[in-house]
C-alpha atoms as a PDB file:
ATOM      1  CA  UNK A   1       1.359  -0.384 -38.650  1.00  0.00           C
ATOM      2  CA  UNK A   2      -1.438  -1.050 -36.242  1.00  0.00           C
ATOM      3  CA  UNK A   3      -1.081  -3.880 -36.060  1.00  0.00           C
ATOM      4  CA  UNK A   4       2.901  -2.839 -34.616  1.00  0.00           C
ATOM      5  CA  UNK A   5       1.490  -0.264 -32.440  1.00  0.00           C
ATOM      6  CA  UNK A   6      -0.486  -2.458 -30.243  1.00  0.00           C
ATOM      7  CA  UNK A   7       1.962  -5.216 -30.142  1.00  0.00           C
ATOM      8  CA  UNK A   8       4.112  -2.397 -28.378  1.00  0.00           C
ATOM      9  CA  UNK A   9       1.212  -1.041 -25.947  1.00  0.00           C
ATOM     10  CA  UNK A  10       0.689  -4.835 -24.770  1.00  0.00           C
ATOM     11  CA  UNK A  11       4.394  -5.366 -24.606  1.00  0.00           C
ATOM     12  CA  UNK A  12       4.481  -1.751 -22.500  1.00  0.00           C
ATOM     13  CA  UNK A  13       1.592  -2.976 -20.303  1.00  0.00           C
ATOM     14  CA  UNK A  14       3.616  -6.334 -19.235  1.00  0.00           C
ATOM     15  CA  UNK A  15       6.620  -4.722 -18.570  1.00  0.00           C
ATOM     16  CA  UNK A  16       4.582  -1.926 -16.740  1.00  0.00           C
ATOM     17  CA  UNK A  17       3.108  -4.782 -14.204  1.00  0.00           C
ATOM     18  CA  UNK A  18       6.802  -5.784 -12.959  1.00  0.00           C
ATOM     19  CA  UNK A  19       7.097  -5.327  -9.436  1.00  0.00           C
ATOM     20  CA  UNK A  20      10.288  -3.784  -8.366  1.00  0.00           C
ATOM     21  CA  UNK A  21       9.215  -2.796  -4.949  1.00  0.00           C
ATOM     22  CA  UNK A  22       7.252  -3.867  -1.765  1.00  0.00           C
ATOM     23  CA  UNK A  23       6.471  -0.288  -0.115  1.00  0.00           C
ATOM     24  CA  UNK A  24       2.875  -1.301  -0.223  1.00  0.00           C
ATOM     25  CA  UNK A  25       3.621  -3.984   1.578  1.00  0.00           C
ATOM     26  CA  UNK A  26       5.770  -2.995   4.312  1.00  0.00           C
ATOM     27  CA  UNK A  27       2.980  -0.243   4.866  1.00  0.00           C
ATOM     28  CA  UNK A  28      -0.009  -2.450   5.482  1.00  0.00           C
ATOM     29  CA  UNK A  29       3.140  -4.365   7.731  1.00  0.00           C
ATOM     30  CA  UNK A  30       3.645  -1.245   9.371  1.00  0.00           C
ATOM     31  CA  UNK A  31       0.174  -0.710   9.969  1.00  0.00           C
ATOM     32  CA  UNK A  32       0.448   2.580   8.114  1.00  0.00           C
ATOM     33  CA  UNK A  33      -1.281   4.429   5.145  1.00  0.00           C
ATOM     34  CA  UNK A  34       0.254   5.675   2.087  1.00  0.00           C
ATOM     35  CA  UNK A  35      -1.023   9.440   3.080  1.00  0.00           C
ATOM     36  CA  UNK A  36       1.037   9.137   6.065  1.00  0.00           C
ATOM     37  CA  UNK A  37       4.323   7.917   4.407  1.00  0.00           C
ATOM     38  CA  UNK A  38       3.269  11.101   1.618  1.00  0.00           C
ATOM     39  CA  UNK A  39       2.875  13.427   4.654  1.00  0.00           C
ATOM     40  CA  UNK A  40       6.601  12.380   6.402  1.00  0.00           C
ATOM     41  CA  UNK A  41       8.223  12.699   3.552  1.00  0.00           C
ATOM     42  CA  UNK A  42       6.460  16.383   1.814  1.00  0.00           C
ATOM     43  CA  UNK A  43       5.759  14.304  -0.882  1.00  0.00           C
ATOM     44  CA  UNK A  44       1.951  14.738  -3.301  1.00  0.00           C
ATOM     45  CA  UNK A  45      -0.263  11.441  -2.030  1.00  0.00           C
ATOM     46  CA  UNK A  46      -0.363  10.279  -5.863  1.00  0.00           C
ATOM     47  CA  UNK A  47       3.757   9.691  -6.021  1.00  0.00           C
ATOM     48  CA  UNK A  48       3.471   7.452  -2.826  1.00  0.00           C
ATOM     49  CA  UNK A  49       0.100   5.924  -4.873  1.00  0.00           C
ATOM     50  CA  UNK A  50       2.367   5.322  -7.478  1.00  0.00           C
ATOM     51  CA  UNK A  51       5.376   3.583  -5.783  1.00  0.00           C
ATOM     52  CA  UNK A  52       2.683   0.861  -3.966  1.00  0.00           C
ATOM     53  CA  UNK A  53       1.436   0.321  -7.859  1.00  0.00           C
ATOM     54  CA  UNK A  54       4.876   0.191  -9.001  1.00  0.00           C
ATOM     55  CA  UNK A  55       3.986   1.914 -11.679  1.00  0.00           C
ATOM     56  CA  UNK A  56       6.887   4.651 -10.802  1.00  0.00           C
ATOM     57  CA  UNK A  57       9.827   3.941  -7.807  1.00  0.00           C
ATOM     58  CA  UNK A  58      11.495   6.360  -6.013  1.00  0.00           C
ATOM     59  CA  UNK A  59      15.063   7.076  -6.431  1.00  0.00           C
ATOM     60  CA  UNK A  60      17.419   5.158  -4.583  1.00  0.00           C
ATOM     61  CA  UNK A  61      17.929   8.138  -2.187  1.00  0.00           C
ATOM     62  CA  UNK A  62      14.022   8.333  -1.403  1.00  0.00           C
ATOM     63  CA  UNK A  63      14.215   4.705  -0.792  1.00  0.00           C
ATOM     64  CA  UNK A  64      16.699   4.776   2.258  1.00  0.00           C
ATOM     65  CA  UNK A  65      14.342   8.186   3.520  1.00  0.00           C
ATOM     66  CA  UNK A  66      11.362   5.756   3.627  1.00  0.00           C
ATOM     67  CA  UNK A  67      13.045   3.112   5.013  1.00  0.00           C
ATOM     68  CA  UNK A  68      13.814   5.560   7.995  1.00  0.00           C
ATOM     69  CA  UNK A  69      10.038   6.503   8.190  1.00  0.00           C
ATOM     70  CA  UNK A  70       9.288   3.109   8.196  1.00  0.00           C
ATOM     71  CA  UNK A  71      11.784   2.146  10.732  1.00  0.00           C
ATOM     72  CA  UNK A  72      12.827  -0.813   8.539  1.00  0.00           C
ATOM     73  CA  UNK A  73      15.728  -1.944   6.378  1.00  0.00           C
ATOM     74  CA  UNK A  74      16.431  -0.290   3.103  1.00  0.00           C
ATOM     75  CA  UNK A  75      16.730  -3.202   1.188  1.00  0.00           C
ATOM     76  CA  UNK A  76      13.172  -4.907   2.707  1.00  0.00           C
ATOM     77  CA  UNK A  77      11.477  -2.385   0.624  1.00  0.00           C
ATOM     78  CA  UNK A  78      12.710  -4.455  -2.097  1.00  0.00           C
ATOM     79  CA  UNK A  79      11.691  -7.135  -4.413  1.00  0.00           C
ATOM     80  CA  UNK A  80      14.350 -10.016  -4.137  1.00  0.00           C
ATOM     81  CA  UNK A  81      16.383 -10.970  -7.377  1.00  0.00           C
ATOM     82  CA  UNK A  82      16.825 -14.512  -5.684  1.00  0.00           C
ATOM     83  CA  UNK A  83      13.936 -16.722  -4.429  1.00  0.00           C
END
């Protein structure tokens, strides 16, 4: 049953590490910090934290407000499905 229990943590961690997002990114593009894009949008400085990690993403409506803070196009703050 351990044994079973860890597989599942490891398998959580990998599938934790996918990147579904690129706000970090288009920040440090932007020349801005993730406080400010918390301040704009009344939003705690540990959710925008946790967007750059990817380790939570904003809903889809969130995601066209920061694209308006960041002046850029929704779908940049992406991760592409095609290479």
């Amino acid at each position: 049953m351990k044994l079973l229990y860890v597989i599942f943590v490891l398998h959580h961690l990998k599938m934790s590490k996918t990147a579904y997002n690129r706000i970090k990114y288009v920040l440090a593009e932007k020349d801005k910090t993730s406080i400010y894009l918390a301040s704009e949008l009344k939003v705690a400085a540990e959710t925008v934290s946790s967007w750059c990690t990817n380790s939570s993403q904003p809903s889809i409506k969130r995601l066209f407000e920061i694209a308006k803070v960041l002046d850029v196009e929704v779908r940049s703050l992406l991760i592409s499905t095609k290479d």
